[in-house]
N, C-alpha and C. Protein backbone atom coordinates (compact mmCIF):
# COMPACT_ATOMS: atom_id res chain seq x y z
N UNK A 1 -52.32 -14.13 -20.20
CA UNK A 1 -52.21 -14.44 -21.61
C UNK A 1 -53.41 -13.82 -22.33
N UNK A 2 -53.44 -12.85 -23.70
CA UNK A 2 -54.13 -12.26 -24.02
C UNK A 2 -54.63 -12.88 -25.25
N UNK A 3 -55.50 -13.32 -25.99
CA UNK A 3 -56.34 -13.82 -26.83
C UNK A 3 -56.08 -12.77 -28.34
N UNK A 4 -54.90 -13.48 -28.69
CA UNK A 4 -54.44 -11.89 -30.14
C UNK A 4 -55.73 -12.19 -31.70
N UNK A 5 -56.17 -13.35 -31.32
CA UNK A 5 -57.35 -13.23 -32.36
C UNK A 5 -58.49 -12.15 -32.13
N UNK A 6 -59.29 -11.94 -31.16
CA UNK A 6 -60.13 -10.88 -30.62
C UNK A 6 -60.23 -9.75 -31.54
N UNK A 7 -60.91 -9.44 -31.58
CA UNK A 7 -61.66 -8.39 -33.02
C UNK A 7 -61.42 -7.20 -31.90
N UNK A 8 -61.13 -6.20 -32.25
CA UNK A 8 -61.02 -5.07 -31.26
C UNK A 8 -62.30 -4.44 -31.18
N UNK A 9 -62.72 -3.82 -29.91
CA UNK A 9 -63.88 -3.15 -30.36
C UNK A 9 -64.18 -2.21 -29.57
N UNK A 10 -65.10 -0.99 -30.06
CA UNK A 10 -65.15 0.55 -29.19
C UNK A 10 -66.04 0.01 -28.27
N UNK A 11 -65.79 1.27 -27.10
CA UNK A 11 -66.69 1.44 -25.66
C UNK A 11 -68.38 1.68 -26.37
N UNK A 12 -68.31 1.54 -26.90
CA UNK A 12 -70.12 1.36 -27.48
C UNK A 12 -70.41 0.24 -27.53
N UNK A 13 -69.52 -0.48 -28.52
CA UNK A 13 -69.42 -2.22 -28.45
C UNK A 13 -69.52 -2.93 -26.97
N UNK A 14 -68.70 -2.14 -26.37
CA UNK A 14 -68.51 -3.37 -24.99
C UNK A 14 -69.87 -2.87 -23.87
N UNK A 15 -70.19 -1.63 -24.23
CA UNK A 15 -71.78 -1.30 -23.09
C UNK A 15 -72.73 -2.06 -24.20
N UNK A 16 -72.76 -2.14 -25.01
CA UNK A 16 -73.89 -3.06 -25.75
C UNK A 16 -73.91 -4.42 -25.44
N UNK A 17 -72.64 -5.30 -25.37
CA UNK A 17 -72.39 -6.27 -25.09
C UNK A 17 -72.68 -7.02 -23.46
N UNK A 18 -72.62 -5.47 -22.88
CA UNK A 18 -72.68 -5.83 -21.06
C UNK A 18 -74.05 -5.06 -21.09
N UNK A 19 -75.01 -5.00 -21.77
CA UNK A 19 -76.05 -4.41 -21.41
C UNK A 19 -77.07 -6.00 -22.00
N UNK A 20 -76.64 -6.58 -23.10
CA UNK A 20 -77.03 -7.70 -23.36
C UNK A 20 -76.90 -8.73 -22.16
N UNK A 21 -75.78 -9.00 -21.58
CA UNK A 21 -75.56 -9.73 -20.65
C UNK A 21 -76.54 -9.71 -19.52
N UNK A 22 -76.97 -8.10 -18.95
CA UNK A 22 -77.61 -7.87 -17.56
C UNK A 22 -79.09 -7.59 -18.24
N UNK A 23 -79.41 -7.61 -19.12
CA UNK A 23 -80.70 -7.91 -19.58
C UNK A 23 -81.20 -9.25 -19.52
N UNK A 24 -80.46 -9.99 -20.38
CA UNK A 24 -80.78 -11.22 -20.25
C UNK A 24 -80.80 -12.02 -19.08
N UNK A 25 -79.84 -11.31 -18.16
CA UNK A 25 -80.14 -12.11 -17.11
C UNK A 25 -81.50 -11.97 -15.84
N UNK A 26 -81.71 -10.51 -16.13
CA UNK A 26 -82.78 -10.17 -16.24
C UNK A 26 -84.50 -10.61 -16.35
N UNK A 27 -84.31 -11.11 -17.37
CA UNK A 27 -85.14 -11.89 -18.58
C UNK A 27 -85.49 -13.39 -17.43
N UNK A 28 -84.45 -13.96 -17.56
CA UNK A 28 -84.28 -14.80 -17.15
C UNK A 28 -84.97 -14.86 -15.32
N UNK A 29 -84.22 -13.87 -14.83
CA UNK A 29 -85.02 -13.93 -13.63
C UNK A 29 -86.35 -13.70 -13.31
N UNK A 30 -86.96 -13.04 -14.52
CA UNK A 30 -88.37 -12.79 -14.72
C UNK A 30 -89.19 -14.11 -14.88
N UNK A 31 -88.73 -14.94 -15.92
CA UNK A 31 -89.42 -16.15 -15.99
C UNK A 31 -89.23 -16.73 -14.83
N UNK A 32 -88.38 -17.12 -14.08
CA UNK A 32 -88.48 -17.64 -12.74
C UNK A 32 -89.54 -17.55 -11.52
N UNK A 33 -89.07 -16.05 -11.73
CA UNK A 33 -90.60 -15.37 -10.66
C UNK A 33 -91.99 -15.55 -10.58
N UNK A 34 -92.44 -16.22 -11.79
CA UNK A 34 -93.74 -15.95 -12.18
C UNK A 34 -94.28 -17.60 -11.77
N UNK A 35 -95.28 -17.31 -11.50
CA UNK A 35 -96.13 -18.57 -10.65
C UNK A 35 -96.19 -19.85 -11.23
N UNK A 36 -96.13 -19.63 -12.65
CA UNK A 36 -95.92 -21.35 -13.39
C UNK A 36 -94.24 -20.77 -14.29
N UNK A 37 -93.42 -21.02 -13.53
CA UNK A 37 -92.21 -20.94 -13.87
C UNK A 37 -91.56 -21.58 -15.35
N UNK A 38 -91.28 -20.24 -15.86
CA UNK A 38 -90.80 -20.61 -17.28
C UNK A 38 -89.53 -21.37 -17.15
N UNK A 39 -89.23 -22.14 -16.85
CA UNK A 39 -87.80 -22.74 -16.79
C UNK A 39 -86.83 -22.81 -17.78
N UNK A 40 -87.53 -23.92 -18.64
CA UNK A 40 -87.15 -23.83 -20.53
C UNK A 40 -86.17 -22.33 -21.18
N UNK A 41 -87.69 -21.30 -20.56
CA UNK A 41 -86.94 -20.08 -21.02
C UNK A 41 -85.53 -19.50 -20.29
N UNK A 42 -85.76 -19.76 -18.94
CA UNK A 42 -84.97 -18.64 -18.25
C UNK A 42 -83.65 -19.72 -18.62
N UNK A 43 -83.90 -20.78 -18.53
CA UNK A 43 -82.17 -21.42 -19.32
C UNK A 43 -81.75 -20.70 -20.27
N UNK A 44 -82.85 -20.33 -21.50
CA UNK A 44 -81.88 -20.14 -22.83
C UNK A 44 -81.59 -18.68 -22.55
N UNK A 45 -82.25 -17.94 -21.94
CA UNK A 45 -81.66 -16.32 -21.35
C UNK A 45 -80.31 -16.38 -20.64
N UNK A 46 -80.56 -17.46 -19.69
CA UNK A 46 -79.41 -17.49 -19.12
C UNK A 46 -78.07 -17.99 -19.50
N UNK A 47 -78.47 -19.18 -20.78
CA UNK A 47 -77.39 -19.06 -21.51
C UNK A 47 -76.89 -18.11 -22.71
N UNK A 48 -77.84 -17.30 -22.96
CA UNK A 48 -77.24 -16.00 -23.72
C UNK A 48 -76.20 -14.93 -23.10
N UNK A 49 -77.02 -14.95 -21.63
CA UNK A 49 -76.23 -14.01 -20.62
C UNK A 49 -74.67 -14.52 -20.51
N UNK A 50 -74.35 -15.57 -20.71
CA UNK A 50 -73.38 -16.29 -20.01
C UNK A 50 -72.65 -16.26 -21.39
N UNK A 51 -73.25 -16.41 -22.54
CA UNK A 51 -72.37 -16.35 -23.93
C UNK A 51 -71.98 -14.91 -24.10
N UNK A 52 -72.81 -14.24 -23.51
CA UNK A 52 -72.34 -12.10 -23.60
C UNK A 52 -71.43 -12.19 -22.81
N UNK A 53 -71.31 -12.43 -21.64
CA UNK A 53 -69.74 -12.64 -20.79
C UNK A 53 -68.48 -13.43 -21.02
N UNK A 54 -68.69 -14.51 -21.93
CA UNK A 54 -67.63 -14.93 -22.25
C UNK A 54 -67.19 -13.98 -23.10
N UNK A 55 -67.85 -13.21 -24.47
CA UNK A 55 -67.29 -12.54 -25.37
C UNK A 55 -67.01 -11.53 -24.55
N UNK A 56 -67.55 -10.52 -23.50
CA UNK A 56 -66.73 -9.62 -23.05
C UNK A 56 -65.45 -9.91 -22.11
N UNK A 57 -65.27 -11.06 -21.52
CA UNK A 57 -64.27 -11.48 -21.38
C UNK A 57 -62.83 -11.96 -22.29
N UNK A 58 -63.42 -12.04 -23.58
CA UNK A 58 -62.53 -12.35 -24.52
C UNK A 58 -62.29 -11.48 -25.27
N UNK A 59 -62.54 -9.83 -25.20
CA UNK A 59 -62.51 -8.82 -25.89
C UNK A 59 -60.98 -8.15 -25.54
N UNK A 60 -60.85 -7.46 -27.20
CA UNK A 60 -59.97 -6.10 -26.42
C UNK A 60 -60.04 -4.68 -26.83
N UNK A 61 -60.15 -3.39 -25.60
CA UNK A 61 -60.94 -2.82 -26.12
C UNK A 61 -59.83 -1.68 -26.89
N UNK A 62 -60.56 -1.09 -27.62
CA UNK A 62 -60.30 -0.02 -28.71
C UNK A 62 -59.55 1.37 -27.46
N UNK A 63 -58.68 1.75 -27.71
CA UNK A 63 -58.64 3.42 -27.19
C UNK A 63 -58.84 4.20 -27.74
């Protein structure tokens, strides 16, 4: 079942969108690593990451 509200959008849109996603998660794993562990942070990265995947999951793309 395909989501007919979805804003259509070009292959620029959707590598921006999945480049947000693997950044942030990124981000996120960075604060982790570090010896007094950002926790606080790497949540709200990680919930950005996770809000960029729902929208690219809910996309449809442009040809």
């Amino acid at each position: 079942m395909t989501d007919t509200t979805a804003k259509p959008v070009t292959e620029l849109e959707l590598a921006q969108l999945f480049a947000h996603a693997e950044n942030s998660l990124s981000v996120a794993l960075y604060h982790l690593r570090q010896p007094a562990a950002n926790v606080p942070g790497a949540a709200r990265k990680a919930v950005q990451a996770l809000a960029a995947l729902n929208q690219l999951r809910n996309l449809e793309v442009q040809q």
